[in-house]
C-alpha atoms as a PDB file:
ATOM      1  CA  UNK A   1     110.507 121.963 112.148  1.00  0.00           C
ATOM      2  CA  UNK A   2     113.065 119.239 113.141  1.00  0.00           C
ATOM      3  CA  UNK A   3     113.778 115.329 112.745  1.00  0.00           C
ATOM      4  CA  UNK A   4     114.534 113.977 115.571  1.00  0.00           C
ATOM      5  CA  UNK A   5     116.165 110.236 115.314  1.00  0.00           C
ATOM      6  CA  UNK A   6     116.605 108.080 118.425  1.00  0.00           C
ATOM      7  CA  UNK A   7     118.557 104.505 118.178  1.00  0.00           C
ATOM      8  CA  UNK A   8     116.915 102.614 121.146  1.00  0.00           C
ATOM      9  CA  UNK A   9     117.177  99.025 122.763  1.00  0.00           C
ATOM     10  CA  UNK A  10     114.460  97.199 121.205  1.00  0.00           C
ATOM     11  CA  UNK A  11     113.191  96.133 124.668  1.00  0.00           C
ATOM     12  CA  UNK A  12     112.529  99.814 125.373  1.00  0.00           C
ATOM     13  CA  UNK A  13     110.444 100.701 122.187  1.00  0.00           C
ATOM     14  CA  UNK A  14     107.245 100.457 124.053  1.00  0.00           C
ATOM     15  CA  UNK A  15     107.978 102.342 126.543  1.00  0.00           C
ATOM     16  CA  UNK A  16     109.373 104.964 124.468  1.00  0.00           C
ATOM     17  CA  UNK A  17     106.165 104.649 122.599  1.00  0.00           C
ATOM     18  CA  UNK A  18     103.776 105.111 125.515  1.00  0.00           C
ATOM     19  CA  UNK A  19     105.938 108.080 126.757  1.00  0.00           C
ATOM     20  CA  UNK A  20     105.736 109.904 122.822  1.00  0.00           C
ATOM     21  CA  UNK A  21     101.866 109.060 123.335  1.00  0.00           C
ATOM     22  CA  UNK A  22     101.551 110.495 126.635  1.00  0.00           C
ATOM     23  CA  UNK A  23     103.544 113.762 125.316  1.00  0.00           C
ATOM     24  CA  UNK A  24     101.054 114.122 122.497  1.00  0.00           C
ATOM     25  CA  UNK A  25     103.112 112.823 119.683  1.00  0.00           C
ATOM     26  CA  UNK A  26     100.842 111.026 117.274  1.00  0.00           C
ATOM     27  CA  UNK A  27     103.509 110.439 114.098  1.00  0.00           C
ATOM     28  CA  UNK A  28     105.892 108.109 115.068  1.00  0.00           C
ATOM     29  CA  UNK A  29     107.646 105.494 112.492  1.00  0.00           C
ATOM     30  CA  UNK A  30     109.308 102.666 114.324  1.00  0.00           C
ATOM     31  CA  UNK A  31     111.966 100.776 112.446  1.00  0.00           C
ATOM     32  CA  UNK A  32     113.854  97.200 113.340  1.00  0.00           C
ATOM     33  CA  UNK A  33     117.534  98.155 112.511  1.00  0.00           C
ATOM     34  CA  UNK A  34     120.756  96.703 113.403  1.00  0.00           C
ATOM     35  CA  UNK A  35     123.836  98.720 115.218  1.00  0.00           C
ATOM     36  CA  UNK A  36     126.542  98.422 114.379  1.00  0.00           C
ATOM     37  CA  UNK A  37     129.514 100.230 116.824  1.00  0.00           C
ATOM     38  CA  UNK A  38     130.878 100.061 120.019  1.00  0.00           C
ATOM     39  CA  UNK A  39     128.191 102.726 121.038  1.00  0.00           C
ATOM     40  CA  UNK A  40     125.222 100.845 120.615  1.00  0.00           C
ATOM     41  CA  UNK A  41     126.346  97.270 122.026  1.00  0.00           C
ATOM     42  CA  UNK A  42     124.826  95.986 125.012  1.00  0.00           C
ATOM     43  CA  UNK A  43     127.317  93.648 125.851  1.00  0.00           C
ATOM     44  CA  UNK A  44     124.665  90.727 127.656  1.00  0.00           C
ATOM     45  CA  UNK A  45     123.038  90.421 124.025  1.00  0.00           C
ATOM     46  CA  UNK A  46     125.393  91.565 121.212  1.00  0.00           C
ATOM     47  CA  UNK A  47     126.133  88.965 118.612  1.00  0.00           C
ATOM     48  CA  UNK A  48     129.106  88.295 116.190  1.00  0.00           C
ATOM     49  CA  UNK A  49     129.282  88.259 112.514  1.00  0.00           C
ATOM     50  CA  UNK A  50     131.906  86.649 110.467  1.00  0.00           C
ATOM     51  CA  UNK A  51     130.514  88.930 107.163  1.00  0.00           C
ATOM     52  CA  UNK A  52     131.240  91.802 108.659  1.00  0.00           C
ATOM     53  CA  UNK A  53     133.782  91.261 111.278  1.00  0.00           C
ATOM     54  CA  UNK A  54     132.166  93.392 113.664  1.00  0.00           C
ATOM     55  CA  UNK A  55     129.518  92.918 116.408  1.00  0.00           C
ATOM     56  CA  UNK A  56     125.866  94.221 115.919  1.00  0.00           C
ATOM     57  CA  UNK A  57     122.694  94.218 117.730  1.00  0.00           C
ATOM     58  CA  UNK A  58     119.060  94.563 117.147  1.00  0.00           C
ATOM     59  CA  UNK A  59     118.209  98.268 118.085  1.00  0.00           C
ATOM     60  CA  UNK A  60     115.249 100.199 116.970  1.00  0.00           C
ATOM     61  CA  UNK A  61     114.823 103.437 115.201  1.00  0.00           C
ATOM     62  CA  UNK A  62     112.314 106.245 115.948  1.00  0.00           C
ATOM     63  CA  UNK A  63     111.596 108.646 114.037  1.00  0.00           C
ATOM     64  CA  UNK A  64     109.485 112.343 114.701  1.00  0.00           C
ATOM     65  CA  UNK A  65     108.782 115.117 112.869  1.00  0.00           C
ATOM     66  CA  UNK A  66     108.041 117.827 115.267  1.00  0.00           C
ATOM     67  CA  UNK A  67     107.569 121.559 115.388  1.00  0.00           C
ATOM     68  CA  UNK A  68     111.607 123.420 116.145  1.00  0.00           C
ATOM     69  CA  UNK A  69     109.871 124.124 119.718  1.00  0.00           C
ATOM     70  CA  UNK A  70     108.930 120.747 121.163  1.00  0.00           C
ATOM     71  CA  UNK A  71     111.843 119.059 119.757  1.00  0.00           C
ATOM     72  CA  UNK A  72     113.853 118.996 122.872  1.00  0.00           C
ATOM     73  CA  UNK A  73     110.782 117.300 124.939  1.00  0.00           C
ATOM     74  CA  UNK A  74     110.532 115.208 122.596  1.00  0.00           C
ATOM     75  CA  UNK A  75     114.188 114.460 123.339  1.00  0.00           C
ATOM     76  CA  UNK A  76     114.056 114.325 126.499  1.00  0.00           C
ATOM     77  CA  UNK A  77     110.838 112.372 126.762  1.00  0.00           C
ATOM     78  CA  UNK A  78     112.982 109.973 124.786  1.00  0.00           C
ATOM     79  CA  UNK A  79     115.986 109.773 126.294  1.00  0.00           C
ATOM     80  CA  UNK A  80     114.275 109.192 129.602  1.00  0.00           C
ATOM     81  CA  UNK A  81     112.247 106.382 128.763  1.00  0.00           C
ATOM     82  CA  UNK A  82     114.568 104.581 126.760  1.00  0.00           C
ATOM     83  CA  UNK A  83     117.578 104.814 129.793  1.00  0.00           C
ATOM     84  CA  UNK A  84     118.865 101.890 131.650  1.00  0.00           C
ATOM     85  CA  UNK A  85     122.235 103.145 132.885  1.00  0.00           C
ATOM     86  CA  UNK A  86     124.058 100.624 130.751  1.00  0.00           C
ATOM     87  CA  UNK A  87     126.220 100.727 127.432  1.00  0.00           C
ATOM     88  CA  UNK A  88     124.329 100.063 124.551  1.00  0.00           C
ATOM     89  CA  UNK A  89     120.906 102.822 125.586  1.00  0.00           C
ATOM     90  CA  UNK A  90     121.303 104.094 122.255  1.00  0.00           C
ATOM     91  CA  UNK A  91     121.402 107.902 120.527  1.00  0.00           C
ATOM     92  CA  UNK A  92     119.246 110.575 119.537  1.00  0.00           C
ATOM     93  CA  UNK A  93     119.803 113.073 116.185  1.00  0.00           C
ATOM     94  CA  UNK A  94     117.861 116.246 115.862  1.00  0.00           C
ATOM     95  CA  UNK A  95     117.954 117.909 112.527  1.00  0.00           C
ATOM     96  CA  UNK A  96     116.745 120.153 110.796  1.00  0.00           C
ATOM     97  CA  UNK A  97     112.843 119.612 108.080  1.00  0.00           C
ATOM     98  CA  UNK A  98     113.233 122.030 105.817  1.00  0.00           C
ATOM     99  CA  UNK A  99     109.166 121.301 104.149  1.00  0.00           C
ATOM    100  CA  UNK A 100     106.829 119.028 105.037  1.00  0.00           C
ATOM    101  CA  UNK A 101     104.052 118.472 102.968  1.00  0.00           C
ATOM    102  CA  UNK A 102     101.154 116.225 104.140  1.00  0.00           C
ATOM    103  CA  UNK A 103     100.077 114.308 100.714  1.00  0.00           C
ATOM    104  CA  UNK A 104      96.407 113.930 100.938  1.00  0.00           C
ATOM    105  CA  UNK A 105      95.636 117.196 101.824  1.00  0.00           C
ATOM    106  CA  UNK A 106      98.691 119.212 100.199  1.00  0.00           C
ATOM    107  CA  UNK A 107      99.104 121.165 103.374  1.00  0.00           C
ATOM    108  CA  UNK A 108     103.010 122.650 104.096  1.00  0.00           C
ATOM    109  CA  UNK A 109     105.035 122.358 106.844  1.00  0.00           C
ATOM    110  CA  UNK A 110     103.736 123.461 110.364  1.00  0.00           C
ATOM    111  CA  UNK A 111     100.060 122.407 109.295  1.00  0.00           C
ATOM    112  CA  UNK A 112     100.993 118.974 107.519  1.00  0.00           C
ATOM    113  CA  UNK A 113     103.008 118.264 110.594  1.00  0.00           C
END
């Protein structure tokens, strides 16, 4: 199984989410974060912070727990909806689950997943 992480625009999460849904993913956790790093600045939005000396922007995180062979769909399902062209599109992590386990049911790794 893997993890894969993206770091997205936050004006791209839906479509990101429609494209995961369309693919077949059903687990998704969506998180409000904030980037911080050259990397993940778009440049039209970013905003400047005096505590931290540093600018940040609001980015969201996905998260997916998939089986080691759909992981790189789910990548590039990702990557592909969340693109603009422009700095700041955000990254994607893939690493690896070494158990899952589903807690209602107590089902392990491929089946909780």
């Amino acid at each position: 199984m893997k993890e894969v992480k993206a770091f997205i625009r936050s004006a791209k999460a839906e479509d990101v989410m429609e494209a995961l849904n369309q693919l077949g993913v059903a687990d998704i956790t969506l998180i409000d974060v904030m980037g911080v790093g050259s990397h993940l600045i778009d440049p039209q939005i970013a905003q400047y912070s005096v505590e931290i000396v540093r600018k940040f922007s609001q980015v969201v995180k996905i998260e997916v727990v998939c089986r080691a062979i759909d992981a790189d769909k789910v990548v590039e399902t990702i990557r592909n909806a969340a693109f603009t062209g422009m700095p700041g599109d955000g990254m994607i992590y893939v690493m690896p689950v070494e158990k899952a386990v589903k807690i209602r049911t107590g089902k392990e790794n491929q089946d909780a997943v």
